[in-house]
Protein backbone atom coordinates (compact mmCIF):
# COMPACT_ATOMS: atom_id res chain seq x y z
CA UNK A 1 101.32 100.40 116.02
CA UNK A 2 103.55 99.17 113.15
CA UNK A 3 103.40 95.79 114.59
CA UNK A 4 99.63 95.88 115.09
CA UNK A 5 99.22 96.90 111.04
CA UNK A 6 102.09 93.78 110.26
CA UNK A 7 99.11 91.75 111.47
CA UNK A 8 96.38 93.15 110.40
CA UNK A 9 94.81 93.70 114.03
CA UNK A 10 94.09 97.69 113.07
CA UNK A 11 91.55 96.44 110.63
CA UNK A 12 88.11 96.21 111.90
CA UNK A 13 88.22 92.41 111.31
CA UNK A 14 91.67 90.80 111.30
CA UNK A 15 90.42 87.30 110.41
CA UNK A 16 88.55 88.56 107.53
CA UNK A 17 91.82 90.25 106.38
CA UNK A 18 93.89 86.91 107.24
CA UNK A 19 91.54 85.13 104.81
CA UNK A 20 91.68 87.51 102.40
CA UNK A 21 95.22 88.00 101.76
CA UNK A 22 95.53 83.89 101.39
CA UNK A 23 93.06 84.33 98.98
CA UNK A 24 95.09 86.67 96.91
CA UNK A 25 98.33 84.91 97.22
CA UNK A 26 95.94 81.82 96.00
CA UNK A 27 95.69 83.26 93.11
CA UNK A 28 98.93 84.55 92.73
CA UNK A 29 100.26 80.55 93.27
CA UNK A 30 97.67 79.81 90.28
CA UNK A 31 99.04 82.05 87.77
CA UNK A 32 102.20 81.36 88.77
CA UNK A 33 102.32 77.85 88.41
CA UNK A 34 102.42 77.40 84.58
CA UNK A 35 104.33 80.17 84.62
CA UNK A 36 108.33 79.52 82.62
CA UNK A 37 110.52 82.71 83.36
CA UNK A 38 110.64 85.41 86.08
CA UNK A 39 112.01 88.33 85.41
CA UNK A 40 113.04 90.80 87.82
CA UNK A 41 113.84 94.75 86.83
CA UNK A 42 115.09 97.44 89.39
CA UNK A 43 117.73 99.99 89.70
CA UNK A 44 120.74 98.33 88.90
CA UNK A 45 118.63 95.20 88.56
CA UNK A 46 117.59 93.17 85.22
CA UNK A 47 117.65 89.23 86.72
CA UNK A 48 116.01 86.37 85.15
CA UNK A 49 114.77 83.11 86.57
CA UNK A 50 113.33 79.87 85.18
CA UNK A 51 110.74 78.36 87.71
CA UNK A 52 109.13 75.76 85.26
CA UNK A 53 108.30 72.48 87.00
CA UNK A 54 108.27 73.84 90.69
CA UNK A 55 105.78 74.34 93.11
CA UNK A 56 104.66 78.14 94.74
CA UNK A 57 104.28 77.69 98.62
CA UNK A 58 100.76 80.26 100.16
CA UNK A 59 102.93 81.81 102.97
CA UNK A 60 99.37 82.56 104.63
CA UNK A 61 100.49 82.49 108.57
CA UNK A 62 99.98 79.11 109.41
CA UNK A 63 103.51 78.64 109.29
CA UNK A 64 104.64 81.87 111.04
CA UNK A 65 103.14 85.55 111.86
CA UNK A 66 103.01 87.61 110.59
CA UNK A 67 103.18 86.18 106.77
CA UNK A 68 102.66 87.54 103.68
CA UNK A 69 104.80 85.77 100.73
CA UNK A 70 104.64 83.12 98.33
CA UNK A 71 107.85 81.56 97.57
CA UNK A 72 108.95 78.92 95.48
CA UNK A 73 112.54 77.53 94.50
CA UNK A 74 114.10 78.41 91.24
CA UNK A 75 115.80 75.86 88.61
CA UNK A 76 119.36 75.93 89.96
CA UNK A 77 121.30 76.84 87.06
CA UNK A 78 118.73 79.44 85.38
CA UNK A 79 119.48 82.59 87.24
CA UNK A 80 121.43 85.25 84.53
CA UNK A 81 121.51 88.97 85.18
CA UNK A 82 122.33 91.20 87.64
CA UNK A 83 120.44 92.15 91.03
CA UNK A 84 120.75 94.81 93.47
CA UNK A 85 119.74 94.29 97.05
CA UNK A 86 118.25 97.60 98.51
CA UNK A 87 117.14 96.76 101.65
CA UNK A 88 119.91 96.19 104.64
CA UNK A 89 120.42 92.66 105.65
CA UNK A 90 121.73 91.72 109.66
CA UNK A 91 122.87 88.14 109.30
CA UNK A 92 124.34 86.54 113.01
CA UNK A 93 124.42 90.59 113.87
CA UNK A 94 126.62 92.02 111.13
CA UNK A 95 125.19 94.54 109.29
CA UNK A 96 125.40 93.85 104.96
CA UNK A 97 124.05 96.99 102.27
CA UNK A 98 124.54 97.38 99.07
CA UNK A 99 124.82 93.59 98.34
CA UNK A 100 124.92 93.40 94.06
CA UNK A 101 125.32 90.03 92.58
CA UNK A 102 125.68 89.00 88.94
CA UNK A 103 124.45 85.49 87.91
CA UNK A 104 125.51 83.15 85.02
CA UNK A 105 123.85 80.16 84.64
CA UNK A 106 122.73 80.30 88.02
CA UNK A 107 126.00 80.54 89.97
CA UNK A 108 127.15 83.75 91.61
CA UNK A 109 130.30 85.07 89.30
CA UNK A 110 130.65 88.72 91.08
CA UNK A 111 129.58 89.71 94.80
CA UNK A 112 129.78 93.12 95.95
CA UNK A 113 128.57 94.84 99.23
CA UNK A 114 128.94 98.54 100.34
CA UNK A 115 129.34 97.47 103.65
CA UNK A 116 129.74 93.60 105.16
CA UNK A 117 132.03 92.44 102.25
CA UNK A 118 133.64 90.31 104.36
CA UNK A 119 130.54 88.27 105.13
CA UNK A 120 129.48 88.31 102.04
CA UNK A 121 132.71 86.53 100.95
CA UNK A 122 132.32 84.17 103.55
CA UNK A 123 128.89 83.28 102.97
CA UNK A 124 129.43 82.58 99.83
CA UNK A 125 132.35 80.48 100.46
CA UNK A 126 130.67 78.20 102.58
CA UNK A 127 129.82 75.60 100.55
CA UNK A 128 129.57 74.93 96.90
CA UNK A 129 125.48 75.33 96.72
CA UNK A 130 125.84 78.72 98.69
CA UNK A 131 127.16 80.43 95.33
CA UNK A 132 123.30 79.25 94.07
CA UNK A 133 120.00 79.91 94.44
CA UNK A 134 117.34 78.13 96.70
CA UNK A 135 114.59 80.67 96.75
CA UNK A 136 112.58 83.03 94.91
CA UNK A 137 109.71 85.21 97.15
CA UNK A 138 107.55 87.73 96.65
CA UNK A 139 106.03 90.06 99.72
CA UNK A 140 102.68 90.87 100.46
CA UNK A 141 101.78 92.24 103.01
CA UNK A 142 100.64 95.85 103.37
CA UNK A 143 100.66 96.37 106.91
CA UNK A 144 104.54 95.93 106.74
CA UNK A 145 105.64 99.16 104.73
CA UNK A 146 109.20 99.59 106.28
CA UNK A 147 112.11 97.52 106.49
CA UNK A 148 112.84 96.69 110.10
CA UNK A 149 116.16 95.11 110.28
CA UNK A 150 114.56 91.33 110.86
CA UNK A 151 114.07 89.36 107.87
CA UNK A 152 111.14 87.51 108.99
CA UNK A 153 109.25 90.67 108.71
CA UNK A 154 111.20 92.23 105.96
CA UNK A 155 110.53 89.19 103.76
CA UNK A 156 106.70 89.99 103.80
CA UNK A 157 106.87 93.25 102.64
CA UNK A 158 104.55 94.42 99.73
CA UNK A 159 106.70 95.90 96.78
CA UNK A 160 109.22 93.34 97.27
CA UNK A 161 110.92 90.55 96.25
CA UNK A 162 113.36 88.40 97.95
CA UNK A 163 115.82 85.41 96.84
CA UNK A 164 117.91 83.08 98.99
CA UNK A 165 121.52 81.71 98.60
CA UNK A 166 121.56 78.58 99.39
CA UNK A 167 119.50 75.99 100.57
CA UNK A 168 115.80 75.02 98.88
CA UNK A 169 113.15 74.09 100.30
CA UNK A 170 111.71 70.51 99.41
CA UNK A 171 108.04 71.16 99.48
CA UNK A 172 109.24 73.85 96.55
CA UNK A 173 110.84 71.22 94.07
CA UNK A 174 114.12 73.27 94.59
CA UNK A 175 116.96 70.77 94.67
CA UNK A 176 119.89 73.49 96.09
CA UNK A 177 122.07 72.12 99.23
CA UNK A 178 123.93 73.98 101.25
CA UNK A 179 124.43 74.96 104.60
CA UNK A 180 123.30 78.58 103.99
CA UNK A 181 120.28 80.00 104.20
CA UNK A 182 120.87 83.87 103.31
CA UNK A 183 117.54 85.75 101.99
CA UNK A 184 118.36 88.75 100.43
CA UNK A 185 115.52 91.48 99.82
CA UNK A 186 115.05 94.07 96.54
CA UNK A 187 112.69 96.52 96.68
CA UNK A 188 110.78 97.38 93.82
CA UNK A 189 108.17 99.82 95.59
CA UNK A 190 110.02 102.51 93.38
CA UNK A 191 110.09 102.13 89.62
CA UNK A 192 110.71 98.63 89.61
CA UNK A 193 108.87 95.65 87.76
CA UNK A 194 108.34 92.25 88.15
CA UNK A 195 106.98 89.84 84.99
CA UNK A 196 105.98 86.65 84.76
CA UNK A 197 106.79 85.10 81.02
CA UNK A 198 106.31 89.07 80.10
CA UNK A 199 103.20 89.90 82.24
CA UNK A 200 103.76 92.19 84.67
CA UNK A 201 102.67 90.51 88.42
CA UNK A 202 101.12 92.91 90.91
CA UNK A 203 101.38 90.62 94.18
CA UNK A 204 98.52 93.50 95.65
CA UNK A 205 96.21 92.80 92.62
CA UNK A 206 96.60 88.90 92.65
């Protein structure tokens, strides 16, 4: 059943909802576009992001199933705040929660996990561009209204957002490199709040 609603095929026309959703997220990649600063605000969360000059990728499941984002790749040294991941995170099989990261001019300055600290360290030692960021998301999807454990699903989520250490993706503008990939989900289903240049973005809405 749950992965039945991930891709819509418990609505009476799945297609229909397929188009619809890429619709939305159309819009959303509109508004976005001319859009200077994202802020993001959660529990233990107040992070800031420039995203001025780069381009928001339609996630609409061409590229994989099921979808639900757009993403595009933040300026690499605008990231300042603080950020609290919610949502557990099983890179290569280890299990990471808790991960908090503070950000000054885009670099990673303190890392902490409640559990996987170790990985974390590592991961962030891999390479110089792994300490920055090379993606900014936002979920979605509806149908997908509980993490799952794999990020290709978790990513999509509605009430999310997710960012990536490491590597960018071209099509975005993003200029990151690294060998790491790592997205990194915060849930902001409960009290949290996500603006765009002060105006609040309601990915459900778009």
């Amino acid at each position: 059943a749950f992965v039945n609603g991930a891709l819509f095929l418990d609505r009476p026309d799945p297609v229909k909802a397929w188009r619809e959703l890429s619709d939305r997220q159309a819009a959303l990649v509109e508004r976005l576009g001319s859009a200077r600063e994202i802020r993001i605000e959660a529990d233990g969360t107040d992070l800031r992001l420039r995203v001025d000059g780069r381009t928001w990728i339609n996630s609409n499941g061409r590229r994989n199933m099921p979808s639900g984002e757009v993403f595009t790749g933040p300026l690499e040294d605008s990231a300042t705040g603080t950020i609290r991941f919610g949502i557990p995170s099983s890179p290569r099989g280890v299990l990471v929660e808790g991960v908090e990261l503070t950000f000054e001019n885009g670099e990673v300055k303190n890392a902490t996990a409640q559990r996987g600290q170790a990985y974390l360290d590592a991961a962030l030692a891999t390479d110089p561009g792994a300490r920055f960021l090379g993606e900014l998301g936002i979920g979605t999807n509806a149908g997908i209204d509980r993490p799952t454990g794999s990020i290709l699903l978790d990513e999509k989520m509605a009430g999310t957002v997710h960012l990536a250490l490491g590597r960018s993706y071209p099509e975005t503008g993003g200029a990151n490199a690294s060998a790491l990939h790592w997205d990194l989900i915060c849930d902001l289903r409960e009290g949290g709040r996500l603006t765009a240049d002060g105006e609040p973005v309601d990915p459900t809405a778009a």
